[in-house]
N, C-alpha and C. Protein backbone atom coordinates (compact mmCIF):
# COMPACT_ATOMS: atom_id res chain seq x y z
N UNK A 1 -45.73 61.06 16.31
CA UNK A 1 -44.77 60.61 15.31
C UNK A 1 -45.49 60.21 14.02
N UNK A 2 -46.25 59.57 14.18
CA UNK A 2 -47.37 59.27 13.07
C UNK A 2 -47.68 60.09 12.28
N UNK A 3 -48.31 61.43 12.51
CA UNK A 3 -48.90 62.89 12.10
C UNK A 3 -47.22 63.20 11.28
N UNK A 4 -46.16 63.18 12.18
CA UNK A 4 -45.37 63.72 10.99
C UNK A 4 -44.76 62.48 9.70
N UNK A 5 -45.02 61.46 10.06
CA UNK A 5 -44.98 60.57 8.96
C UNK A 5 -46.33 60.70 7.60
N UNK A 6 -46.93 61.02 8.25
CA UNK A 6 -48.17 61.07 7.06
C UNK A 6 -47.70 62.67 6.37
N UNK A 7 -47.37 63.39 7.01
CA UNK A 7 -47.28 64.82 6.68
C UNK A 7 -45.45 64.52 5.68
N UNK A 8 -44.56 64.14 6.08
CA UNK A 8 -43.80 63.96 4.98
C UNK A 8 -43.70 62.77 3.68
N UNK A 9 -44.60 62.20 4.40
CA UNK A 9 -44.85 61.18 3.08
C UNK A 9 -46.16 61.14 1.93
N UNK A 10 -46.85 62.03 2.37
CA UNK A 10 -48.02 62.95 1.34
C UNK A 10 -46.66 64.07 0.52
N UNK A 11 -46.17 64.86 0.94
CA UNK A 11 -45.08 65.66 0.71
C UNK A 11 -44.13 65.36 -0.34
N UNK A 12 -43.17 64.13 0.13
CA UNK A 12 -42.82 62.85 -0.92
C UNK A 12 -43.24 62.50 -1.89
N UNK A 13 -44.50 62.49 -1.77
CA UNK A 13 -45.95 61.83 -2.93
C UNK A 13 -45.57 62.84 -3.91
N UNK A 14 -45.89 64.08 -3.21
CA UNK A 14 -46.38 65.09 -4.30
C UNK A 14 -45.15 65.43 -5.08
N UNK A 15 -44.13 65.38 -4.56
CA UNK A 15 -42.57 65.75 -5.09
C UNK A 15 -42.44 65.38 -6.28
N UNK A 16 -42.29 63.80 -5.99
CA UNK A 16 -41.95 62.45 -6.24
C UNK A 16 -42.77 62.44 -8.10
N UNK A 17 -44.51 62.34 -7.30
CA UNK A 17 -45.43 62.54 -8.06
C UNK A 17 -45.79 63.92 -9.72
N UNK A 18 -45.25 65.07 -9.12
CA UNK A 18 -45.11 65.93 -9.81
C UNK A 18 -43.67 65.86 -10.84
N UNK A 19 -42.69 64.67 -10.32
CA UNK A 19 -41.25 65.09 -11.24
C UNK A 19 -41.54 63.98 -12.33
N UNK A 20 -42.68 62.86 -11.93
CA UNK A 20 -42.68 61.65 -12.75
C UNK A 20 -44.07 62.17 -13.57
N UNK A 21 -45.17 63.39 -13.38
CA UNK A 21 -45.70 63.81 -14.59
C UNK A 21 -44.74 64.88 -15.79
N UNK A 22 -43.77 65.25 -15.57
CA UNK A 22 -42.93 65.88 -15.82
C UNK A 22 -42.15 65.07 -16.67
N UNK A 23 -41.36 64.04 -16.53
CA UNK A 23 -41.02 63.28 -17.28
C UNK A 23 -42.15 62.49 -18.21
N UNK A 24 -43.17 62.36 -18.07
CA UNK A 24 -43.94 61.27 -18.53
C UNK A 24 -44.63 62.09 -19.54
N UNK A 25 -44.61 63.68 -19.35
CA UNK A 25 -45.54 63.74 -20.34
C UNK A 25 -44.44 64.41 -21.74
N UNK A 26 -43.10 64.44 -21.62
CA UNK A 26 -42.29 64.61 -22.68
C UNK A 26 -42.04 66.23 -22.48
N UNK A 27 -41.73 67.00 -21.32
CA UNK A 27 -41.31 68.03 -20.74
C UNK A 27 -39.76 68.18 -21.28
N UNK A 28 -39.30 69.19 -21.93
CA UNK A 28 -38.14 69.37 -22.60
C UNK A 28 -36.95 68.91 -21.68
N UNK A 29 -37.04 69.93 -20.33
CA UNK A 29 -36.24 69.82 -18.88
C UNK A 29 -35.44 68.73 -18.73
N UNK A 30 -36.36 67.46 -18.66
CA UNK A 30 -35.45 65.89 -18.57
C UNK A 30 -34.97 65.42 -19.78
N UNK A 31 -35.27 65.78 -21.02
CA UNK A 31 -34.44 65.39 -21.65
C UNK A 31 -33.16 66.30 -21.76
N UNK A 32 -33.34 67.40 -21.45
CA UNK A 32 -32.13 68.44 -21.22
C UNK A 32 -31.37 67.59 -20.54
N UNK A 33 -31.77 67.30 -19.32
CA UNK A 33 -30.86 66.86 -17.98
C UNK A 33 -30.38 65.30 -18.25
N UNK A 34 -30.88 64.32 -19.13
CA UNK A 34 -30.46 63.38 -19.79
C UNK A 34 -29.29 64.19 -20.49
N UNK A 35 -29.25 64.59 -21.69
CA UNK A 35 -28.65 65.04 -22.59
C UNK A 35 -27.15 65.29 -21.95
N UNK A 36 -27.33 65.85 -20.80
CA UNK A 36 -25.98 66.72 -19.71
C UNK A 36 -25.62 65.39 -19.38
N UNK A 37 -26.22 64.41 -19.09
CA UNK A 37 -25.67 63.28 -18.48
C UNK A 37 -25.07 62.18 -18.97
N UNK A 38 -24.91 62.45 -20.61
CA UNK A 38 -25.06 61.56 -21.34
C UNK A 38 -25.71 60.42 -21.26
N UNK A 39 -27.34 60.36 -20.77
CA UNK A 39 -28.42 59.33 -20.77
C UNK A 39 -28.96 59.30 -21.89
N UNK A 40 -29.25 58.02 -22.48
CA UNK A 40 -30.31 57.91 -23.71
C UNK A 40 -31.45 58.79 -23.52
N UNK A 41 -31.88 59.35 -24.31
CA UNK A 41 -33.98 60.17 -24.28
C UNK A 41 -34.35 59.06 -24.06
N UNK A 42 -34.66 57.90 -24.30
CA UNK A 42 -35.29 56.79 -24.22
C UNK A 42 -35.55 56.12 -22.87
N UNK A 43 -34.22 56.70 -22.02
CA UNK A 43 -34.58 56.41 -20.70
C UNK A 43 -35.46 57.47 -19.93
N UNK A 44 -35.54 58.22 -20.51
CA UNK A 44 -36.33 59.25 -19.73
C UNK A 44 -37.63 59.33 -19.47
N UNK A 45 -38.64 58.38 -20.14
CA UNK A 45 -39.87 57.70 -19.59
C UNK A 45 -39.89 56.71 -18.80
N UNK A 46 -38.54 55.56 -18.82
CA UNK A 46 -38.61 54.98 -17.94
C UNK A 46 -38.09 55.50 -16.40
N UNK A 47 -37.32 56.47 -16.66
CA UNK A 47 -37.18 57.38 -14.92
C UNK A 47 -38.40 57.67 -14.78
N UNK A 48 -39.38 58.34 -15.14
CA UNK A 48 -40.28 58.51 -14.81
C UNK A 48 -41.60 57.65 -14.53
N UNK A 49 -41.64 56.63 -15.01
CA UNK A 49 -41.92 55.36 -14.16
C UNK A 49 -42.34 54.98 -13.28
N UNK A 50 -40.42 54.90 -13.18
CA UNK A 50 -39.92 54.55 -11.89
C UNK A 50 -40.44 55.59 -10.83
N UNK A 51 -40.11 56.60 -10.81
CA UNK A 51 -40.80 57.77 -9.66
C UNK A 51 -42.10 57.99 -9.54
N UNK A 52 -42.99 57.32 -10.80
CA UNK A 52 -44.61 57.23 -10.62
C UNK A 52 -44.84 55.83 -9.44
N UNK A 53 -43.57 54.96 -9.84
CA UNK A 53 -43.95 53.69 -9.22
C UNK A 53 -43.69 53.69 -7.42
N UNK A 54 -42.70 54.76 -7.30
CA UNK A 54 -41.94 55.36 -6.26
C UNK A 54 -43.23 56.06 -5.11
N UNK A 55 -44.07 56.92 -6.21
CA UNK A 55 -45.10 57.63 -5.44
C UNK A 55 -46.03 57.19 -5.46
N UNK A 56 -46.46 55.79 -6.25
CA UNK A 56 -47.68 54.20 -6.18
C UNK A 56 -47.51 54.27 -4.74
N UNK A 57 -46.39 53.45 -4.25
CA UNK A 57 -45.56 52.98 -3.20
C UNK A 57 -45.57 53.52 -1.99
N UNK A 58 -44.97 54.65 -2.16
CA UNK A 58 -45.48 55.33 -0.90
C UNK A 58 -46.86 56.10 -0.62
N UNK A 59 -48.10 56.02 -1.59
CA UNK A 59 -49.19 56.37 -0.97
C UNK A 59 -49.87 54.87 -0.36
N UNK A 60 -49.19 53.81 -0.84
CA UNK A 60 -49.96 52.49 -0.78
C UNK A 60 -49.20 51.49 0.43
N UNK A 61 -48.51 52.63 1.37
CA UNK A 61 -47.46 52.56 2.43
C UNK A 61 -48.65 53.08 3.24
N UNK A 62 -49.36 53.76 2.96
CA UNK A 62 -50.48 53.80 4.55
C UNK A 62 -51.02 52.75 4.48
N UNK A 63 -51.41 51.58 3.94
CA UNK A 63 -52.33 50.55 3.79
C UNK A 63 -51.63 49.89 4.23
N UNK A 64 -50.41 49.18 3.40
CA UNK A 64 -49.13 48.18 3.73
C UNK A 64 -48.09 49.05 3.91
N UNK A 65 -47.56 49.03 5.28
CA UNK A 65 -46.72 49.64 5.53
C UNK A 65 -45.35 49.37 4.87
N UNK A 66 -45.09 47.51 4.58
CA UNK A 66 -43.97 47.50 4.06
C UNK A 66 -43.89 47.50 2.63
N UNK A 67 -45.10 48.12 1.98
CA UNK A 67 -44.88 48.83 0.50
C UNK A 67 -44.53 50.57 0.52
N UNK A 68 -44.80 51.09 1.80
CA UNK A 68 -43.90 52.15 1.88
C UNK A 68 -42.86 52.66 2.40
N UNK A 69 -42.66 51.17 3.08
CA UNK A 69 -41.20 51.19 3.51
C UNK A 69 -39.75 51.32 2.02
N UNK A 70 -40.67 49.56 1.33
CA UNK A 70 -39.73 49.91 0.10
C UNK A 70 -39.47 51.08 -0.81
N UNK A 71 -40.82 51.21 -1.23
CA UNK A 71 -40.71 52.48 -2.08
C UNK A 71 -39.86 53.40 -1.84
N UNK A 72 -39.97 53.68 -0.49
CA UNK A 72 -38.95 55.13 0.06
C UNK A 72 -37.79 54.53 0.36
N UNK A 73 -37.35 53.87 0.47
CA UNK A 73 -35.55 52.93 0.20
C UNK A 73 -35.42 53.27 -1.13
N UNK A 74 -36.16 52.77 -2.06
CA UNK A 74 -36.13 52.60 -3.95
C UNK A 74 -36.18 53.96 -4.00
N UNK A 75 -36.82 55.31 -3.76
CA UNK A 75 -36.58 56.21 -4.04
C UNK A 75 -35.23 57.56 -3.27
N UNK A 76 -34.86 56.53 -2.16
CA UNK A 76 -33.57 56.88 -1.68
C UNK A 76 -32.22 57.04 -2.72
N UNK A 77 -32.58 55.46 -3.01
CA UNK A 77 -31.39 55.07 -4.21
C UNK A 77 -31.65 55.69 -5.08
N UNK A 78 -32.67 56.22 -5.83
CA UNK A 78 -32.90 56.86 -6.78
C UNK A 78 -32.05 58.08 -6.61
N UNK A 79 -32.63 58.77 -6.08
CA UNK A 79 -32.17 59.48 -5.71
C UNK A 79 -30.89 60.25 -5.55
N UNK A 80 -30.07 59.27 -5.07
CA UNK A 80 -28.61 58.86 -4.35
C UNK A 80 -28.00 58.97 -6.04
N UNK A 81 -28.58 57.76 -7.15
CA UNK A 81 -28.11 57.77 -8.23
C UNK A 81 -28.20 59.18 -9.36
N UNK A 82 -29.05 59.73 -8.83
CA UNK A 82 -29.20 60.58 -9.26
C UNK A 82 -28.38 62.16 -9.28
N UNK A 83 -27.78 62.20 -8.24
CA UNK A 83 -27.18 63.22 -7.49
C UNK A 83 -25.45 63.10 -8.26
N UNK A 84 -25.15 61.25 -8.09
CA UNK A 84 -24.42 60.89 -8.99
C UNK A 84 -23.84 60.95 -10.21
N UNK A 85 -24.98 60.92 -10.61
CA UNK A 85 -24.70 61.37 -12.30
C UNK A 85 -24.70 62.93 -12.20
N UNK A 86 -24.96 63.84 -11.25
CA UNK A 86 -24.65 65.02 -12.50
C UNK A 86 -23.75 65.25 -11.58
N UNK A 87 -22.70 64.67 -10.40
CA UNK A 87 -21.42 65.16 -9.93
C UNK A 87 -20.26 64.17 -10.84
N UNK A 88 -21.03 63.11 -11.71
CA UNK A 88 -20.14 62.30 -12.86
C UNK A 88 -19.63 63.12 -13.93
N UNK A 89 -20.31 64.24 -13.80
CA UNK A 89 -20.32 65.02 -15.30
C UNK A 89 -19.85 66.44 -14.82
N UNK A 90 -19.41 66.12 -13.80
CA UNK A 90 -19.20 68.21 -13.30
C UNK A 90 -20.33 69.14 -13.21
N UNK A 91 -21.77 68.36 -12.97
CA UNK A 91 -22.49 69.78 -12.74
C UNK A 91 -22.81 69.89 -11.25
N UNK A 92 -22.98 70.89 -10.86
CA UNK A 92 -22.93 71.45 -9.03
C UNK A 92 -24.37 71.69 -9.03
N UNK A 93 -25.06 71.52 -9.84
CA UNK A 93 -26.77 71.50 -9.93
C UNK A 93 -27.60 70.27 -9.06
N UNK A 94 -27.22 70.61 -8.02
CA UNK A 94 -27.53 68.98 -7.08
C UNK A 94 -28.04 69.26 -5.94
N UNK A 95 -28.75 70.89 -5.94
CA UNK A 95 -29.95 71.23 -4.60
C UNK A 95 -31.34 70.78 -4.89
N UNK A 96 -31.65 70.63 -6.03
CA UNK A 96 -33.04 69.87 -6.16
C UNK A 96 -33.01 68.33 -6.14
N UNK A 97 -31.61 67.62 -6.44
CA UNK A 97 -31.82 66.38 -6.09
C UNK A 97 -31.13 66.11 -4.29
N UNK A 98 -30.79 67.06 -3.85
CA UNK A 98 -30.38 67.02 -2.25
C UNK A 98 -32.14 67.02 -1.70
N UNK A 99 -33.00 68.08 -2.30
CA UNK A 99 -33.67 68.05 -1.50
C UNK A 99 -35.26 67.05 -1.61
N UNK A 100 -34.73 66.38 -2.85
CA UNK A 100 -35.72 65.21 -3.05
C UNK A 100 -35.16 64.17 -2.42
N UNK A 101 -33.81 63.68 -1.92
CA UNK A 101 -33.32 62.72 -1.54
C UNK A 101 -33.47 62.74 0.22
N UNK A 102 -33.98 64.36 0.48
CA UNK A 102 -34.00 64.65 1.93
C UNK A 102 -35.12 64.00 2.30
N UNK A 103 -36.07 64.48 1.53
CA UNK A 103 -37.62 63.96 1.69
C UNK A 103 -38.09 62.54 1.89
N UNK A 104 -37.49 62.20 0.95
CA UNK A 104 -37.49 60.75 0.70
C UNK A 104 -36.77 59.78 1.99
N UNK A 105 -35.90 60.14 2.11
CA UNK A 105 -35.04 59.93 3.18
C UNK A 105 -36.13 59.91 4.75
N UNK A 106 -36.60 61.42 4.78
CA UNK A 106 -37.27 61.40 5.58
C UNK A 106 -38.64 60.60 6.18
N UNK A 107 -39.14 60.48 4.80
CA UNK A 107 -39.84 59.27 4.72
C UNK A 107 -40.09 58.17 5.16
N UNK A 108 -38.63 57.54 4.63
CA UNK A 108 -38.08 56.54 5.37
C UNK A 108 -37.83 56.28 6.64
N UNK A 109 -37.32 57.15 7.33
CA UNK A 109 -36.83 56.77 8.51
C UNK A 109 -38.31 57.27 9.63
N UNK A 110 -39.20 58.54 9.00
CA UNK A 110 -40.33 57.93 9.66
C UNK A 110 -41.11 57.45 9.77
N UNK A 111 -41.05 56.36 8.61
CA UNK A 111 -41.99 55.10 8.25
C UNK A 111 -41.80 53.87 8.97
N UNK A 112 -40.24 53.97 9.10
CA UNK A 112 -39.30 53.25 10.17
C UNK A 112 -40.14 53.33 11.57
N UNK A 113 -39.79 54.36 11.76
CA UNK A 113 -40.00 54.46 13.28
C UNK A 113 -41.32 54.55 14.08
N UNK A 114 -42.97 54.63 12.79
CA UNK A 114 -43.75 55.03 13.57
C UNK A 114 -44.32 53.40 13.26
């Protein structure tokens, strides 16, 4: 159980990790996807942040487990909110945040359990 907790929560990392250099380094994409959502640009470094702080969290969840417990809850909700806003706005564009919320999810519950 362990082996597959480390194996989806490296996974997570990298997801997680790769969407918050993406935002952080001023990638057109999120401010697009702001823009659709009617989100400030201004928030769009702080999402990304947050998902750097998300993938802090869960690499620093092998050390302290209950810093990767939270993280992967915090990036559940993220997540969750995320999926939110673009079914707030009518867009059906919600397989890349299904399948970051899967991960994450997954995370969780086998961070839970091992």
């Amino acid at each position: 159980m362990f082996a597959a907790y480390v194996t989806v929560t490296i996974l997570a990392a990298v997801f997680t990790g790769a969407a918050a250099v993406i935002y952080l380094i001023g990638h057109e994409y999120p401010k697009a996807q702001a823009d659709m959502k009617g989100i400030p640009r201004k928030w769009v470094p702080v999402l990304g942040l947050l998902l750097a702080a998300g993938t802090a969290g869960l690499l620093a969840g092998f050390a302290v487990q209950l810093l990767g417990t939270l993280a992967a809850a915090c990036l559940v909700l993220y997540f969750i909110g995320a999926i939110i806003a673009h079914l707030r706005v009518g867009s059906r564009d919600i397989v890349g945040g299904i399948v970051f919320l899967a991960v994450a999810a997954a995370s969780l519950t086998l961070g839970l359990l091992s």
